[in-house]
Protein backbone atom coordinates (compact mmCIF):
# COMPACT_ATOMS: atom_id res chain seq x y z
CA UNK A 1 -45.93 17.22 -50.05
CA UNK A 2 -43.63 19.55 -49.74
CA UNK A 3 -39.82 19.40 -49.87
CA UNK A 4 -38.33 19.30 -46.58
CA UNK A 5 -41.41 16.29 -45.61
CA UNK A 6 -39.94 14.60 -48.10
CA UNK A 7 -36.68 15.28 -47.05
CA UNK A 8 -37.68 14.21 -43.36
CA UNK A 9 -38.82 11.66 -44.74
CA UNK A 10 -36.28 9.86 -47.02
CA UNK A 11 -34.00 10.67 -43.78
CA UNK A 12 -36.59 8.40 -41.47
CA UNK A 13 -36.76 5.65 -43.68
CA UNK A 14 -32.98 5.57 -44.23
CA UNK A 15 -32.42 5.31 -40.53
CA UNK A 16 -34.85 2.39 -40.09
CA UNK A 17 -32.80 0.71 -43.07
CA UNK A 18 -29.24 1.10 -41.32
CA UNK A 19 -31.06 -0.25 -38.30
CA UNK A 20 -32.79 -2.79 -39.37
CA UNK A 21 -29.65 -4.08 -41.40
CA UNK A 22 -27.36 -3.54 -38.09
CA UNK A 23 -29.97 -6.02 -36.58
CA UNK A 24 -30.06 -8.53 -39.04
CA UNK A 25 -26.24 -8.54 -39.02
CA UNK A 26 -25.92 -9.28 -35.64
CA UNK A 27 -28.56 -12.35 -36.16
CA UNK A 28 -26.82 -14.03 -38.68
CA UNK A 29 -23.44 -13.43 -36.91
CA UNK A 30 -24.84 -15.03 -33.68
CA UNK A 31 -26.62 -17.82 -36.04
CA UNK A 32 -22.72 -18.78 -37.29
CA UNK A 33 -21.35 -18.70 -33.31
CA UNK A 34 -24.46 -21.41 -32.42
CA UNK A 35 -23.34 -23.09 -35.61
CA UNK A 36 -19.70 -23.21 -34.90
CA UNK A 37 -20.39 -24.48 -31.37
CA UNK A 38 -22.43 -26.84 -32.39
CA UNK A 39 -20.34 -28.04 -35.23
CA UNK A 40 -16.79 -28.40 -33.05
CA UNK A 41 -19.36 -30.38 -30.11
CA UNK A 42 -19.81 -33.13 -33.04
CA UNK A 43 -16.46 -32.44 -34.02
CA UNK A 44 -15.57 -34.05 -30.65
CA UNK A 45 -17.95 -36.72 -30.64
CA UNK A 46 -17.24 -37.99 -34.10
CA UNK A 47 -13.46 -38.27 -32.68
CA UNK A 48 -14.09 -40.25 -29.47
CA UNK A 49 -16.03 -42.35 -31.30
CA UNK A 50 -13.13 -42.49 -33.89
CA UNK A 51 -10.96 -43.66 -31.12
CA UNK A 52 -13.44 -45.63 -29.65
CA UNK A 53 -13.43 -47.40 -32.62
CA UNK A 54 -9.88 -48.02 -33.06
CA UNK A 55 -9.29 -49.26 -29.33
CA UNK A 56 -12.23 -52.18 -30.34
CA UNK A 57 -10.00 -52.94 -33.66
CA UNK A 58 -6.74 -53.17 -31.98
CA UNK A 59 -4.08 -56.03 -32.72
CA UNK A 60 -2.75 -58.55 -30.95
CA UNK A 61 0.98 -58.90 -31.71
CA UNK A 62 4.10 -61.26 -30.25
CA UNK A 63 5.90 -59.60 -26.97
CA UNK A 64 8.86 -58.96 -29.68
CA UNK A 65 6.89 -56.67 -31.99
CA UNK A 66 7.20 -52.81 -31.40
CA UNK A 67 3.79 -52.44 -32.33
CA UNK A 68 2.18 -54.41 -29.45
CA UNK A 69 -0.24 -52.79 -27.09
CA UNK A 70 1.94 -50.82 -24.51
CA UNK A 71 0.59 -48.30 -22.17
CA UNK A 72 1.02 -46.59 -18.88
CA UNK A 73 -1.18 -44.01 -16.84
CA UNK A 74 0.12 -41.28 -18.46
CA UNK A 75 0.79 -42.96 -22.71
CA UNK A 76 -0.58 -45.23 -25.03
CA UNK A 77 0.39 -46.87 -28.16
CA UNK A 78 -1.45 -49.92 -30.33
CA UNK A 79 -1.57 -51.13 -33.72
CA UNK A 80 -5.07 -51.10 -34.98
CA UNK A 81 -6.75 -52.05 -38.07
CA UNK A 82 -8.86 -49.13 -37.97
CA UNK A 83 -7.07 -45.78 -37.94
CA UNK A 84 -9.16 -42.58 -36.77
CA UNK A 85 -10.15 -40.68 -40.04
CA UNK A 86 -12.21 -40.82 -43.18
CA UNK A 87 -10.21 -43.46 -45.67
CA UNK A 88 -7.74 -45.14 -43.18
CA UNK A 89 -8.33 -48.80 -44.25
CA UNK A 90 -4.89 -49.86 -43.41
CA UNK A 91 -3.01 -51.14 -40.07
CA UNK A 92 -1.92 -48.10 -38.13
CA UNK A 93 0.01 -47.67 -35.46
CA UNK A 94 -1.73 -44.59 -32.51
CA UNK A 95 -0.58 -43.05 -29.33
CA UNK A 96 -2.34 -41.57 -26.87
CA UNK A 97 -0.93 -39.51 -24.66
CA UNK A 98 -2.17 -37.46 -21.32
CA UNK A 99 -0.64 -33.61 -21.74
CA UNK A 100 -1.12 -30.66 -18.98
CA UNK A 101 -1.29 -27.62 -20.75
CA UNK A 102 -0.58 -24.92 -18.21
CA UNK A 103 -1.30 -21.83 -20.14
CA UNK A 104 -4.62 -23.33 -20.48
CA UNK A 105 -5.06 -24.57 -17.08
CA UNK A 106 -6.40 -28.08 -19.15
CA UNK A 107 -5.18 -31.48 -19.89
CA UNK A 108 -6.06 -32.80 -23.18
CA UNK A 109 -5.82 -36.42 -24.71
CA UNK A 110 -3.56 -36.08 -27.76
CA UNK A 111 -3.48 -38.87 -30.65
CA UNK A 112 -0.58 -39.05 -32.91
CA UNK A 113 -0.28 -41.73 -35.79
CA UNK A 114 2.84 -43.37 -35.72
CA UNK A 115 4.60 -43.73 -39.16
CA UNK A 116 2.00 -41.17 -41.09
CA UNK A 117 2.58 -40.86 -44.38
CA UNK A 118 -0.41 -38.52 -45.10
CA UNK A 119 1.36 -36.39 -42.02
CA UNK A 120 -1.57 -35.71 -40.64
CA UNK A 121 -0.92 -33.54 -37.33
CA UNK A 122 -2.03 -34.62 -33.95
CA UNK A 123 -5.06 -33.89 -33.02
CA UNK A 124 -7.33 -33.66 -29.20
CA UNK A 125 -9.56 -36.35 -28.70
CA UNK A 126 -10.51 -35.18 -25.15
CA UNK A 127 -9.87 -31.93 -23.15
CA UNK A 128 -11.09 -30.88 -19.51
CA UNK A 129 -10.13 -28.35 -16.61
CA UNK A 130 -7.19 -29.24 -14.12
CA UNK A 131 -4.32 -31.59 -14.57
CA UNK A 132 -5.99 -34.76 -13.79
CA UNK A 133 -6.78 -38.02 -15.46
CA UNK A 134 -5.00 -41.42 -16.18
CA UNK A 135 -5.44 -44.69 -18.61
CA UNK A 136 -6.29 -47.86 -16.97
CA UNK A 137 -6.52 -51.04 -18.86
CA UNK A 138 -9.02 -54.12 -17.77
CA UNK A 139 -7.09 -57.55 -16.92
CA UNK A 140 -8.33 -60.93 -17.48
CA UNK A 141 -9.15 -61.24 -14.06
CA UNK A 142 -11.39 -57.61 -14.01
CA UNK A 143 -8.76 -55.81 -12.09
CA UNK A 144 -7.90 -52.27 -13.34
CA UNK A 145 -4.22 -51.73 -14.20
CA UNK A 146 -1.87 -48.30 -14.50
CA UNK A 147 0.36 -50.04 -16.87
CA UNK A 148 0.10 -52.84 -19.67
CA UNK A 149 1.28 -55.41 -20.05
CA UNK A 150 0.69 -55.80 -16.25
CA UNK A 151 4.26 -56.11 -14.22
CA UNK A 152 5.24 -60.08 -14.65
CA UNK A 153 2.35 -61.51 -17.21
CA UNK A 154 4.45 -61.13 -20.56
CA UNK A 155 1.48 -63.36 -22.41
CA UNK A 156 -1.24 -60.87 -22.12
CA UNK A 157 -1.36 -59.56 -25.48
CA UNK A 158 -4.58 -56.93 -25.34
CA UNK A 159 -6.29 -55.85 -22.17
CA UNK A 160 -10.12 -56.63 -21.77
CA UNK A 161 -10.63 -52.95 -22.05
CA UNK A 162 -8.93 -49.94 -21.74
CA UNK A 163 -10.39 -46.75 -19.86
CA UNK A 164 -9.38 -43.26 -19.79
CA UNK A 165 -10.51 -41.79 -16.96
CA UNK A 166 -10.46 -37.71 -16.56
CA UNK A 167 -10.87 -37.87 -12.91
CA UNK A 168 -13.54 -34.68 -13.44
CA UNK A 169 -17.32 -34.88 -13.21
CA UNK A 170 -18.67 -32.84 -15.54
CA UNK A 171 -16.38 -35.27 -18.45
CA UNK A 172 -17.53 -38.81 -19.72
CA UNK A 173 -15.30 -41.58 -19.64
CA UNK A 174 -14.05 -42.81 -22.76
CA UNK A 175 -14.14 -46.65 -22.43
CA UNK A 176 -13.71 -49.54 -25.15
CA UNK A 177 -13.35 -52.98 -25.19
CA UNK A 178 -10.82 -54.04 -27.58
CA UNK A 179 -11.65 -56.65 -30.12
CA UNK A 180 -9.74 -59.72 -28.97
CA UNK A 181 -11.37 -59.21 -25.29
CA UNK A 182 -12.83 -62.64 -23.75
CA UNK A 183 -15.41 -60.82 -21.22
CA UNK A 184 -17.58 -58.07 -21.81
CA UNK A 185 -16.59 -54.99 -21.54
CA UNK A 186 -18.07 -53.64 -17.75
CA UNK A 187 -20.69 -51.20 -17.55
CA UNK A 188 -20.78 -48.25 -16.60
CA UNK A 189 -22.18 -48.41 -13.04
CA UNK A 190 -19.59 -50.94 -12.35
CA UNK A 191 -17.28 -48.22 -12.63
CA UNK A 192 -18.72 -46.23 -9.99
CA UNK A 193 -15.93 -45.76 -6.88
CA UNK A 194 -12.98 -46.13 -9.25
C-alpha cells in the first residue's frame, strides 16, 4: 500500500466514525425524550390517583370546624387522613382549586396542602386545553351539586362523591367516592349527559 491509500483511507474510516457517532447520538437523545414523556405520563397518573386517594380518605368534621369539607365549582378544601405524597401518614388539610392559565391557553387543577410544614409547593394534578371545567359533589339523594355543603342542609358532612369534570373530551374525569359515603359511588356511564 502506498501512502496516500492509506491516507485515503484513514480519512474514510474517520468519516464513517463521526457519522456513525452523530447517529448514535441522536438515538440515545430521542431514547431520553420517549423516556421523559413517558415518565411525566406516570408522573400524572401516580398523582390523580394520589388525589383519588385522598378524596376516598376524607374526614367528616362538625359544621364549626374550619377543616370540614367545603367546596364550590371553581375550589376545594378537605381534611384527609391520607395526604398526596410518599410518607404523609398524618391528617392533612388539601385544596383544590380550578386556575385558567391564559399564557397557556389551559386550565389546570392545582393542589395546595394547607398548613405544610415540609413546604412542599403546589403542584398540577390535572391540565387540559380551554378554560373549562368545574367540581360537582354527589348528594345523598344522587343529585349533582356546584357547591357543598348544598344551600340549606348544614348536616351533610361529606358528599357521596365528588367529581371534577374538565368539560373536554379527549380528558378523563377524575371521580372518587369519599370514605364516609352511604351509596356507591355511580359509574361511569351514569355520568353520560352531565
Amino acid at each position: 500500500m502506498t501512502l496516500i491509500e492509506m491516507l485515503v483511507t484513514l480519512a474514510l474510516v474517520g468519516l464513517l466514525t463521526t457519522v456513525l457517532s452523530q447517529a448514535l447520538g441522536q438515538i440515545r437523545r430521542i431514547e431520553g425524550l420517549l423516556d421523559s414523556g413517558r415518565l411525566e405520563s406516570q408522573t400524572r397518573d401516580l398523582r390523580l390517583e394520589w388525589l383519588r386517594v385522598a378524596l376516598q380518605a376524607a374526614l367528616p368534621m362538625p359544621q364549626t370546624s374550619p377543616e370540614r369539607l367545603q367546596g364550590s365549582a371553581s375550589e376545594l378544601s378537605f381534611a384527609t387522613t391520607q395526604a398526596p405524597g410518599p410518607g404523609h401518614a398524618q391528617v392533612a388539610r388539601l385544596r383544590l382549586k380550578l386556575q385558567f392559565d391564559a399564557i397557556a391557553g389551559s386550565t389546570r387543577l392545582e393542589v395546595t396542602q394547607v398548613g405544610d410544614e415540609l413546604g412542599l409547593r403546589p403542584w398540577t394534578a390535572a391540565q387540559w386545553p380551554g378554560n373549562s371545567g368545574r367540581l360537582r359533589y354527589l348528594d345523598a339523594r344522587g343529585a349533582w351539586r356546584d357547591a357543598w355543603p348544598p344551600q340549606g342542609q348544614t348536616d351533610a358532612a361529606l358528599p357521596a362523591a365528588v367529581m371534577v369534570d374538565a368539560q373536554h373530551a379527549e380528558v378523563p374525569l377524575l371521580l372518587a367516592a369519599t370514605g364516609a359515603s352511604p351509596i356507591p359511588p355511580p359509574l361511569r356511564r351514569d355520568l353520560e349527559g352531565l
